[in-house]
C-alpha atoms as a PDB file:
ATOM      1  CA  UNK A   1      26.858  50.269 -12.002  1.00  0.00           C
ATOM      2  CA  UNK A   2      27.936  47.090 -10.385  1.00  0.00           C
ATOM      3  CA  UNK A   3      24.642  45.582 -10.911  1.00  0.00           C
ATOM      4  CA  UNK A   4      21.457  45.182 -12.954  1.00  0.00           C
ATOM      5  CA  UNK A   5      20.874  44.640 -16.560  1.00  0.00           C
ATOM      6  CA  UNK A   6      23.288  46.132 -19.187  1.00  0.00           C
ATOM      7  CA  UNK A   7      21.605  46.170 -22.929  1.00  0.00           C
ATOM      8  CA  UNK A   8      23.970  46.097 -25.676  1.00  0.00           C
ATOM      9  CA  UNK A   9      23.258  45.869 -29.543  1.00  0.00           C
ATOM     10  CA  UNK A  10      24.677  43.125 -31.602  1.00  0.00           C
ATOM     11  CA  UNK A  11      27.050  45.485 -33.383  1.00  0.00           C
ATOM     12  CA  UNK A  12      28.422  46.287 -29.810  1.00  0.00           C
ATOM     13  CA  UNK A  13      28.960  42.693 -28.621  1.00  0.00           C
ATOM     14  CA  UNK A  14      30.655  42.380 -32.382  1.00  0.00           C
ATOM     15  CA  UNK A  15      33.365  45.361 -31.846  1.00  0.00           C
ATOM     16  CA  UNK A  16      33.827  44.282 -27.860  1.00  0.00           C
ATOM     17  CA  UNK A  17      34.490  40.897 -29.345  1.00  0.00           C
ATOM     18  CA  UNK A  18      36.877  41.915 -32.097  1.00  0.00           C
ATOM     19  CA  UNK A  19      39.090  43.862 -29.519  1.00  0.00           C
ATOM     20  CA  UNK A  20      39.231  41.131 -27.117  1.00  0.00           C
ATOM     21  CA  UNK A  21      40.024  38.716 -29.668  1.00  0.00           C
ATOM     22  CA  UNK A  22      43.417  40.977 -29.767  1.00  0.00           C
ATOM     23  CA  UNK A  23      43.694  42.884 -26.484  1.00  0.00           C
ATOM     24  CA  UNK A  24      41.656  40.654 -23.915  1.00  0.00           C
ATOM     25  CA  UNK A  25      42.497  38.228 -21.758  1.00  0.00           C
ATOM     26  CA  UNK A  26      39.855  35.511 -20.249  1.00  0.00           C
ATOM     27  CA  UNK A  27      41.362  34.276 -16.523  1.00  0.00           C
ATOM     28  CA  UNK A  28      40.552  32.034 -13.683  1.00  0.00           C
ATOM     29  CA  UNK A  29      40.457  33.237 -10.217  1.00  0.00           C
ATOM     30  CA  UNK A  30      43.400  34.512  -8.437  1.00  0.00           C
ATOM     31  CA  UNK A  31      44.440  32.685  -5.205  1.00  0.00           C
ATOM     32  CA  UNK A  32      42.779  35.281  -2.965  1.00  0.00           C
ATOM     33  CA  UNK A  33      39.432  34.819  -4.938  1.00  0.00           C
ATOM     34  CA  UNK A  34      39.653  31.579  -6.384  1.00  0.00           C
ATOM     35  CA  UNK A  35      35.785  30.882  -7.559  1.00  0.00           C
ATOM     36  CA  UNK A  36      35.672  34.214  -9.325  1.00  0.00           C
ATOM     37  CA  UNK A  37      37.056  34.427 -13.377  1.00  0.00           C
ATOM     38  CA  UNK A  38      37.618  37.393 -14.898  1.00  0.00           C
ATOM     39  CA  UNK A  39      37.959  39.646 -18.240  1.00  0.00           C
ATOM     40  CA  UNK A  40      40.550  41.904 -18.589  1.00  0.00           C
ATOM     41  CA  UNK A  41      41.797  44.160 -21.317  1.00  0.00           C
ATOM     42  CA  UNK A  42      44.436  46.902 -21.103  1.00  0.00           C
ATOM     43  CA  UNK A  43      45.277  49.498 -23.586  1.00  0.00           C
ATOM     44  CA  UNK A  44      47.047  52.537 -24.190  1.00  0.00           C
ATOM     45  CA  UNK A  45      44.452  53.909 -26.437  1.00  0.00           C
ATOM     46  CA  UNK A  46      42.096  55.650 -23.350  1.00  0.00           C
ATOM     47  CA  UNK A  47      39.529  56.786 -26.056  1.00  0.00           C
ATOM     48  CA  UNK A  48      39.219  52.709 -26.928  1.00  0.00           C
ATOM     49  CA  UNK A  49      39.168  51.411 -23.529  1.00  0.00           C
ATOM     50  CA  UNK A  50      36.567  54.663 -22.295  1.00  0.00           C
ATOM     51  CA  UNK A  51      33.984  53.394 -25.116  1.00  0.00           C
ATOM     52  CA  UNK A  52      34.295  49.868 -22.981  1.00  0.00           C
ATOM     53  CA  UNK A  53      33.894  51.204 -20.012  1.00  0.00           C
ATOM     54  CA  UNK A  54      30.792  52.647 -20.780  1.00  0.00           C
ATOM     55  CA  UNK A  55      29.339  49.974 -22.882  1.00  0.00           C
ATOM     56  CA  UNK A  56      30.103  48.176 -20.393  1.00  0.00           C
ATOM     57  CA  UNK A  57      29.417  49.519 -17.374  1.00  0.00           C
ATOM     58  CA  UNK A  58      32.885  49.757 -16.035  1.00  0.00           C
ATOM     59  CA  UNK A  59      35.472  51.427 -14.067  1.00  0.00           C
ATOM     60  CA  UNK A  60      38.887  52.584 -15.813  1.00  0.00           C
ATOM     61  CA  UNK A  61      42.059  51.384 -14.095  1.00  0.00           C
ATOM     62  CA  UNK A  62      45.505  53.851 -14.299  1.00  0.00           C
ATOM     63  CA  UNK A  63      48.558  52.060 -13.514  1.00  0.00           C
ATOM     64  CA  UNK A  64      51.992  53.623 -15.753  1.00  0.00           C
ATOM     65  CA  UNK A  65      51.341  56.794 -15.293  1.00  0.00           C
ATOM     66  CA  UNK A  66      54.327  58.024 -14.417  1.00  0.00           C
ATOM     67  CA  UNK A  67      56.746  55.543 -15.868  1.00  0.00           C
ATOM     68  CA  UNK A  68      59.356  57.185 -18.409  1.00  0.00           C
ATOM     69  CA  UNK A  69      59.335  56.933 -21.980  1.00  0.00           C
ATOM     70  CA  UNK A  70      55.852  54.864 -21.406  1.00  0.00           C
ATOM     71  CA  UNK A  71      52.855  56.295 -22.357  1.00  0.00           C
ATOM     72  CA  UNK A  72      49.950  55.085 -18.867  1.00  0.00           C
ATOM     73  CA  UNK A  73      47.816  52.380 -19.716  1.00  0.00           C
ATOM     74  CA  UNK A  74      44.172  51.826 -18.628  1.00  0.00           C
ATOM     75  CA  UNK A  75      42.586  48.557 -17.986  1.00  0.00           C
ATOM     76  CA  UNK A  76      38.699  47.730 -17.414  1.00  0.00           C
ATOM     77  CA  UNK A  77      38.201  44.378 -15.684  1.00  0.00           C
ATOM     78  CA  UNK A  78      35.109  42.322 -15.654  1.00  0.00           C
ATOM     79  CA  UNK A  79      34.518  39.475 -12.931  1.00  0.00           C
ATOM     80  CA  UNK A  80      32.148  36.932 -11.325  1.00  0.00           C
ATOM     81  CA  UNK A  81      28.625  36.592 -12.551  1.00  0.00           C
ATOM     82  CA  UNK A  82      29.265  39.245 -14.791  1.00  0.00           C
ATOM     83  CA  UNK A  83      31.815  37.662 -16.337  1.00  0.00           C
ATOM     84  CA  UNK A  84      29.497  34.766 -16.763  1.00  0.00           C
ATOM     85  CA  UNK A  85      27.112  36.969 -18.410  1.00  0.00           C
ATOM     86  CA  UNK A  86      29.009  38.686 -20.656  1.00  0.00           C
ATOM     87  CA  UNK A  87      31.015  35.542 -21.836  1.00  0.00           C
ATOM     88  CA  UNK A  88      28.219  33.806 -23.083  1.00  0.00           C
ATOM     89  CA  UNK A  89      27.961  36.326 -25.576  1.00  0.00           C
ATOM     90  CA  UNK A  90      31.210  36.748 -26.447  1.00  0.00           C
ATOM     91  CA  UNK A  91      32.001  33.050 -26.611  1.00  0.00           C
ATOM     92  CA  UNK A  92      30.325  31.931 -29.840  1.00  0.00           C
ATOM     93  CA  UNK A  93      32.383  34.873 -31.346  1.00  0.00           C
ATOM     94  CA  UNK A  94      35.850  34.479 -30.364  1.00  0.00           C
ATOM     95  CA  UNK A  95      38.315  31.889 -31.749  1.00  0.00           C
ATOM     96  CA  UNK A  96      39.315  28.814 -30.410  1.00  0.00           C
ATOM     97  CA  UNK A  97      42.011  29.557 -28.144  1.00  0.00           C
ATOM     98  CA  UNK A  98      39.934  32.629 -26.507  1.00  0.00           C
ATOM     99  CA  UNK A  99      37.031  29.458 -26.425  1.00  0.00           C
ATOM    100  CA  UNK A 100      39.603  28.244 -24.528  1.00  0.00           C
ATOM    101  CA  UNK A 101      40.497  30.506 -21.565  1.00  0.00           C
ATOM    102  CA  UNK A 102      36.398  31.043 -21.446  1.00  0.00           C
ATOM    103  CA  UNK A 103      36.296  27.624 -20.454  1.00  0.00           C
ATOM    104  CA  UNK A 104      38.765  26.943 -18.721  1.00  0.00           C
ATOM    105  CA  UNK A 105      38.014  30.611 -16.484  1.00  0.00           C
ATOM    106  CA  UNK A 106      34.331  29.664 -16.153  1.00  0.00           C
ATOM    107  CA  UNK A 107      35.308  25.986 -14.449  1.00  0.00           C
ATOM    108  CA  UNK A 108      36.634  28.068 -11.220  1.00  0.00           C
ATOM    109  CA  UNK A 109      33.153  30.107 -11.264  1.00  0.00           C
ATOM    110  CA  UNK A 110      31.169  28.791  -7.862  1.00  0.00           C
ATOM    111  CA  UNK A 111      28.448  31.688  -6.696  1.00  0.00           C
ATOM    112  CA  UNK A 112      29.640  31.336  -2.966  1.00  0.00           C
ATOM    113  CA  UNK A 113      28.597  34.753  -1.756  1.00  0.00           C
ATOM    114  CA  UNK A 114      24.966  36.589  -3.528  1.00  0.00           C
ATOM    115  CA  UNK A 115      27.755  39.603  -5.017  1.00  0.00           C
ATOM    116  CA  UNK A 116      25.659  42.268  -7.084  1.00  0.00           C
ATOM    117  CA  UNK A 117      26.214  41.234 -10.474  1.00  0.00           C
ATOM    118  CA  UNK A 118      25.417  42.623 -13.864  1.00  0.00           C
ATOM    119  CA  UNK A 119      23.162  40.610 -16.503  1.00  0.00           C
ATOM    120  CA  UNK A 120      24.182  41.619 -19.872  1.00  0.00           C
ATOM    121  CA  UNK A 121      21.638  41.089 -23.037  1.00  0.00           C
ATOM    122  CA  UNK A 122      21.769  41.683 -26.752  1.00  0.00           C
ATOM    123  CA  UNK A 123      18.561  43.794 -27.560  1.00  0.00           C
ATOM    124  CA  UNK A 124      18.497  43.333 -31.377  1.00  0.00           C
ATOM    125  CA  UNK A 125      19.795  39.679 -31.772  1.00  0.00           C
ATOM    126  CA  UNK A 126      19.086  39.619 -35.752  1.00  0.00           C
ATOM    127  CA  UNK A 127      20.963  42.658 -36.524  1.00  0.00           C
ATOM    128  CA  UNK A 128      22.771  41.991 -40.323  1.00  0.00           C
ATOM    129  CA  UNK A 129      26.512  43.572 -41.331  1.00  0.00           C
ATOM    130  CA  UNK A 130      28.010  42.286 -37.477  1.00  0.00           C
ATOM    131  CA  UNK A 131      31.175  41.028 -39.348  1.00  0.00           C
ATOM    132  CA  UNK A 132      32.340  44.552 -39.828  1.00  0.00           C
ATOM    133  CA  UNK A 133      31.887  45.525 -36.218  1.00  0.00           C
ATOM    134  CA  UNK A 134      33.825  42.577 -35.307  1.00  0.00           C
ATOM    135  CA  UNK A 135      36.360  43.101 -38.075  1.00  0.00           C
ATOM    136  CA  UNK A 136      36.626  46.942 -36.897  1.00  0.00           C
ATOM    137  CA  UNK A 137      37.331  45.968 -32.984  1.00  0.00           C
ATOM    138  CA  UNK A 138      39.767  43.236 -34.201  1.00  0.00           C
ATOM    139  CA  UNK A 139      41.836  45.486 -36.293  1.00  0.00           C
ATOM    140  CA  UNK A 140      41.576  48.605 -33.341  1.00  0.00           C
ATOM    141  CA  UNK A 141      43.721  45.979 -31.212  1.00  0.00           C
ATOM    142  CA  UNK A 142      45.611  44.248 -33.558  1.00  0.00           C
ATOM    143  CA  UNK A 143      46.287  46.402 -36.692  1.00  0.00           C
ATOM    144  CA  UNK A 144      48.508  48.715 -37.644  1.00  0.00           C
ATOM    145  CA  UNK A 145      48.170  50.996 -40.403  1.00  0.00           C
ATOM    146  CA  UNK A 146      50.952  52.916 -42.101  1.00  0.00           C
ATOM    147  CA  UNK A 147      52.278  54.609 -44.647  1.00  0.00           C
ATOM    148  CA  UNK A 148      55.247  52.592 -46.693  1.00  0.00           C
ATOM    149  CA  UNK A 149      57.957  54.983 -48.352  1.00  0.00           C
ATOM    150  CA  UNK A 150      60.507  54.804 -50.675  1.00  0.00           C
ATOM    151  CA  UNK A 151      62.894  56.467 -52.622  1.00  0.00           C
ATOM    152  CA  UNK A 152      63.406  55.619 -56.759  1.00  0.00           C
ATOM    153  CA  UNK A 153      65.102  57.545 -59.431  1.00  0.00           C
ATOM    154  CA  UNK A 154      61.735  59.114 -60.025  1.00  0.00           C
ATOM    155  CA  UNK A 155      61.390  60.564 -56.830  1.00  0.00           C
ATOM    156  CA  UNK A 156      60.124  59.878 -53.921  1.00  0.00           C
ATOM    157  CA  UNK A 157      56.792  57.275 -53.957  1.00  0.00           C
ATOM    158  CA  UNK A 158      54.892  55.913 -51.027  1.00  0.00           C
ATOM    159  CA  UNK A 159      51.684  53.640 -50.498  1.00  0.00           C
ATOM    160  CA  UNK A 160      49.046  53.227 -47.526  1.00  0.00           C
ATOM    161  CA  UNK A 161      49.390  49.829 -45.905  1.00  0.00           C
ATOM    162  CA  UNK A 162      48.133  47.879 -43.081  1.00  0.00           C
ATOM    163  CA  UNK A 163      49.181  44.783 -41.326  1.00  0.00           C
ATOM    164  CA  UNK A 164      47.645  42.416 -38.787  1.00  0.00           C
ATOM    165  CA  UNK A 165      49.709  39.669 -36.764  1.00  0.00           C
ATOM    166  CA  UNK A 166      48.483  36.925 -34.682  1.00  0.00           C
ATOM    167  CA  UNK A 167      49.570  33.501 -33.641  1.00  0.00           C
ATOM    168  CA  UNK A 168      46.033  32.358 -34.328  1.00  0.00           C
ATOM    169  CA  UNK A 169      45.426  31.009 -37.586  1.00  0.00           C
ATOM    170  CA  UNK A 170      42.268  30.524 -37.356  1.00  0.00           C
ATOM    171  CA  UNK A 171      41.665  34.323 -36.451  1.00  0.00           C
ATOM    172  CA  UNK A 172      44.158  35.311 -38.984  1.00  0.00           C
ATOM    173  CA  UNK A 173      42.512  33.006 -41.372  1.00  0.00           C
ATOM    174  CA  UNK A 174      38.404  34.713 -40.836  1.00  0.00           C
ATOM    175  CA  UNK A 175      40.320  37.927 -40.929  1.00  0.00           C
ATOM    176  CA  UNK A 176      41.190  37.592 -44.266  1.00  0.00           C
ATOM    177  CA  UNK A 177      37.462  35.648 -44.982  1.00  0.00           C
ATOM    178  CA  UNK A 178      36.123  38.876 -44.080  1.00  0.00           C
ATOM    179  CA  UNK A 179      38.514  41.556 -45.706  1.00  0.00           C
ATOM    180  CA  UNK A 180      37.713  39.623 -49.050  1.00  0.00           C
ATOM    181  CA  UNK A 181      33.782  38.737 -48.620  1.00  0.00           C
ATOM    182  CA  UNK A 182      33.048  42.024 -47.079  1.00  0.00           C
ATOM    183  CA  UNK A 183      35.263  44.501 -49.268  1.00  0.00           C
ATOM    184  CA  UNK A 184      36.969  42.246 -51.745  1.00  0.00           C
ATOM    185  CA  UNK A 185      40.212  42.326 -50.553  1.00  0.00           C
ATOM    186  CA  UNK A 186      42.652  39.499 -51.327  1.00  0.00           C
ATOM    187  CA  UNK A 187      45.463  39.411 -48.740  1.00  0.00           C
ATOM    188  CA  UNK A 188      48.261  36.736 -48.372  1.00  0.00           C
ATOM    189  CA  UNK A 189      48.881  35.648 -45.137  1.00  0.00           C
ATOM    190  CA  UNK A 190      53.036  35.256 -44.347  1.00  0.00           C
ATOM    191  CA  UNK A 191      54.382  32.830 -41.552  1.00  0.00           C
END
């Protein structure tokens, strides 16, 4: 669908905003379509960027395929008035800097040519518990969760651990708001 109106709940817009707080990318035109910004996220994970497509109404770009020792990556793109659409609900959730490339994207955005574009709403704007979506599509893209191991003179002893990095603060920082308001989980963050 490359146009008409794309309904998404508020726990959608959440997750899609978590992820592209860590995987997305908000961009200005390129020089051979300079009026139109785009979205763009690209991931390994096809089963993560296939539940975009679709909520989104997307195509799925291959590109590594072939590449050794590489596992192929897919990317779903996003541009135009559809990217205008779509932003304005992700804005108000993202953190500054991703604030940042929205704005500074959406000030190359002139409708020159009437392009089908899609319209996208949030069809249950009240919806409580919308941290944990967002939390859940932040840490799909940016956490990594693993099991620690070591070896004492009692034997062998291991723990379940996760980690999230970032050179946001300010992400990092309502990352760890959440983990402990949400779930009470007290985390230290490390520079």
């Amino acid at each position: 669908m490359r146009s008409g109106k794309v309904l998404l709940t508020r726990y959608e817009i959440n997750w899609l905003a978590g992820l592209l707080e860590a995987e997305g990318c908000f961009m200005a035109g390129t020089p051979s379509q300079p009026r139109t910004p785009r979205m763009y996220i690209g991931m390994t994970d096809y089963d993560i960027i296939e539940r975009v497509a679709a909520m989104l109404h997307s195509s799925i770009k291959h590109f590594r395929i072939d590449a050794e020792g590489l596992k192929p990556q897919y990317s779903i793109q996003v541009g135009g008035g559809s990217f205008v659409s779509l932003t304005a609900l992700l804005r108000p959730l993202m953190g500054q800097r991703r604030q940042d490339q929205i704005e500074r994207a959406l000030s190359c955005y002139a409708k020159a040519i009437a392009y089908p574009s899609r319209a996208f709403e949030v069809i249950d704007p009240d919806s409580e518990g919308c941290e944990r979506h967002w939390l859940a599509g932040y840490l799909e893209g940016e956490g990594h969760f693993g099991l620690q191991q070591f070896s004492t003179r009692s034997g062998p002893y291991a723990y379940a651990h996760f980690e999230v990095c970032s050179t946001d603060r300010d992400v990092i920082e309502h990352v760890k708001s959440l983990l402990h308001d949400l779930y009470a989980i007290d985390l230290n963050i490390q520079i």
